[in-house]
Protein backbone atom coordinates (compact mmCIF):
# COMPACT_ATOMS: atom_id res chain seq x y z
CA UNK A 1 28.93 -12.67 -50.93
CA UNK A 2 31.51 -13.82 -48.09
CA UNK A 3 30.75 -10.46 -46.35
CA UNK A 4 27.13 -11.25 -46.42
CA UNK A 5 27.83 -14.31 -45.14
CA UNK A 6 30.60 -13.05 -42.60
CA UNK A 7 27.71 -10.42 -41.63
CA UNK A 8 24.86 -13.36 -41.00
CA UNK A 9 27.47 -15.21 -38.88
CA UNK A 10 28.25 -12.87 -36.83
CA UNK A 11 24.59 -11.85 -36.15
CA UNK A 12 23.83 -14.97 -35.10
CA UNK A 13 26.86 -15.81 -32.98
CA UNK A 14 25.84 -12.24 -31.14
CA UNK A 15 22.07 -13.24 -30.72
CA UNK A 16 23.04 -16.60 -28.89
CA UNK A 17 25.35 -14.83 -27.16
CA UNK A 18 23.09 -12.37 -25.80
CA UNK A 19 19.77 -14.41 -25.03
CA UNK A 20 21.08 -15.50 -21.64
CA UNK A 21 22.17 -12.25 -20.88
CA UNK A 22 18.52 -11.04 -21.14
CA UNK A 23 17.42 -13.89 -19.01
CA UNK A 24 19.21 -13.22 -16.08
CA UNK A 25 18.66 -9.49 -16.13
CA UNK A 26 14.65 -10.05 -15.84
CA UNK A 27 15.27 -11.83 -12.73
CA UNK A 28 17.56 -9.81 -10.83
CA UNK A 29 16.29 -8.36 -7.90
CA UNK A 30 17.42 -4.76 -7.00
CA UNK A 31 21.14 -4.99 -5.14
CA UNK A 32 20.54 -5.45 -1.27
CA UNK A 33 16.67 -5.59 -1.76
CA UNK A 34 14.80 -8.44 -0.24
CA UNK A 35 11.71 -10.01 -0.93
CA UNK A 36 8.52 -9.75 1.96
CA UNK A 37 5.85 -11.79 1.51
CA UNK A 38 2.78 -11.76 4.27
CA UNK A 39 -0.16 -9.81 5.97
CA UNK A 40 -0.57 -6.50 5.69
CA UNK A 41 -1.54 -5.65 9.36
CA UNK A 42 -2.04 -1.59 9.29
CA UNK A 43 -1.17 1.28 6.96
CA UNK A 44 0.84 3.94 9.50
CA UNK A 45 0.94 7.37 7.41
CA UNK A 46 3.76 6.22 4.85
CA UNK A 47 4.71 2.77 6.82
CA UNK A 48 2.90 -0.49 6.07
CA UNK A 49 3.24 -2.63 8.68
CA UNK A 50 3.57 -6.28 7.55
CA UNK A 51 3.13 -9.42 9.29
CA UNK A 52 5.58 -11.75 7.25
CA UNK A 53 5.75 -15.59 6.96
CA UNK A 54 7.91 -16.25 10.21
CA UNK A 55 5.54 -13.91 12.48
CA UNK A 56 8.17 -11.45 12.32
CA UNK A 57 6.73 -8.00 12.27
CA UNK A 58 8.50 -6.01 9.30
CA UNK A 59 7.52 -1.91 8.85
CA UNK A 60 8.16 -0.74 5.11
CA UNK A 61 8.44 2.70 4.12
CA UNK A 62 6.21 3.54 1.31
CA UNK A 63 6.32 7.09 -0.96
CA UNK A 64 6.02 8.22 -4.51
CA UNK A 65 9.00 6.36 -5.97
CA UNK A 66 7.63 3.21 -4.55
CA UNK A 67 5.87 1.06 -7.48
CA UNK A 68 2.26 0.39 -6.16
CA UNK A 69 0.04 -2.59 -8.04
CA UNK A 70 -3.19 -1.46 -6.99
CA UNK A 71 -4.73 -0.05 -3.68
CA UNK A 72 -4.16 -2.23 -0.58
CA UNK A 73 -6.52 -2.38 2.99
CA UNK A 74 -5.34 -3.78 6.64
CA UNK A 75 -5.77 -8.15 5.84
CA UNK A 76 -4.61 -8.02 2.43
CA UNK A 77 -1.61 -10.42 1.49
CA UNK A 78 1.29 -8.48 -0.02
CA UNK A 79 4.39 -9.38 -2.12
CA UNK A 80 6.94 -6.70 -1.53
CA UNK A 81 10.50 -5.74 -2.63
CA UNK A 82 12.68 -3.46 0.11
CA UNK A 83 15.92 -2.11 0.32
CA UNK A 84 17.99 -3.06 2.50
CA UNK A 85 16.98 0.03 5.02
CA UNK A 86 13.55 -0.78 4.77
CA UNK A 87 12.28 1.20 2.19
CA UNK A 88 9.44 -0.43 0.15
CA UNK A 89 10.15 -0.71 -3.70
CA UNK A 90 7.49 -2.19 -5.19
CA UNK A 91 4.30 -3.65 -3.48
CA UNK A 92 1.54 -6.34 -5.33
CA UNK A 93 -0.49 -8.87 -4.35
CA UNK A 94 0.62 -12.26 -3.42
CA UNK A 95 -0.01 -14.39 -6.41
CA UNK A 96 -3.26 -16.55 -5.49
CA UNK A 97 -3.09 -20.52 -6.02
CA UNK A 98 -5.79 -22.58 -5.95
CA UNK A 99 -5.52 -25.47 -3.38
CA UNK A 100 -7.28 -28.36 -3.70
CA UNK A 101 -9.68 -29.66 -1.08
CA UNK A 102 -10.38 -33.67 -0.07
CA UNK A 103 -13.73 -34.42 0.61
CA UNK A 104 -14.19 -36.39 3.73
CA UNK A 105 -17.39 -38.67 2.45
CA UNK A 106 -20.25 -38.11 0.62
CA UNK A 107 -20.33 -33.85 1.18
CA UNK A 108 -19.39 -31.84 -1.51
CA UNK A 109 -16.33 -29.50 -0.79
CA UNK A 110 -15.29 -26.87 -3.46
CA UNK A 111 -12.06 -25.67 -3.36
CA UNK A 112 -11.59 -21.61 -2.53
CA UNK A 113 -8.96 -19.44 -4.04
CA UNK A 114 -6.34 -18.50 -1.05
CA UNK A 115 -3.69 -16.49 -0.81
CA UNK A 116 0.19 -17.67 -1.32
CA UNK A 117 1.40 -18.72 2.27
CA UNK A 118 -2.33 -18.85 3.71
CA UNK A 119 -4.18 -21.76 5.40
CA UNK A 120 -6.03 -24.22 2.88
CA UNK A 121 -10.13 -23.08 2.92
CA UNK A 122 -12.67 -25.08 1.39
CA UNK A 123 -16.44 -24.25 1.24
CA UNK A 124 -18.60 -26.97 2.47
């Protein structure tokens, strides 16, 4: 019985122990990797060109070991991961937020989805 109990100890001392550990390791980015997050302006061959949030122009090379969420066109806004030599390691979408719109009298505005880091749009 004090084995069993030993045993149950133990298993739960190493489950606490460990929860944080799985925590941090879902959030780690590759080492030397940096995030990009902007317009894609052109696909060159196996170089997307992107247009990121400072204006800077920032050329990511892209080939079967790069993880690809879905198909992507010249204007689409791009979350990326590259190494540090500019190699892309996974491309998706920018997440999409909906921003809220303030109606300037009596017209009715409805709010549009837009892109993360994009310019608020409202339909009138």
């Amino acid at each position: 019985m004090k084995s069993f109990i030993g045993f149950l100890a133990f298993a739960a001392i190493l489950c606490v122990g460990m929860t944080p550990l799985t925590y941090a390791a879902e959030q780690m980015a590759a080492p030397g990797s940096q995030a990009i997050t902007g317009d894609l302006l052109r696909i060159d061959g196996e170089f997307y060109v992107v247009k990121d949030a400072s204006g800077k122009e920032v050329r990511l090379h892209v080939d079967g070991t790069s993880k690809l969420e879905g198909t992507f066109k010249a204007g689409d806004k791009i979350e990326a991961q590259a190494s540090d030599k500019g190699h892309a390691l996974s491309i998706k979408p920018a997440r999409v937020q909906l921003l809220e719109c303030q109606s300037r009298g009596p017209t009715r505005i409805e709010p549009v989805f837009a892109l993360a880091q994009s310019r608020l749009l409202c339909r009138i």
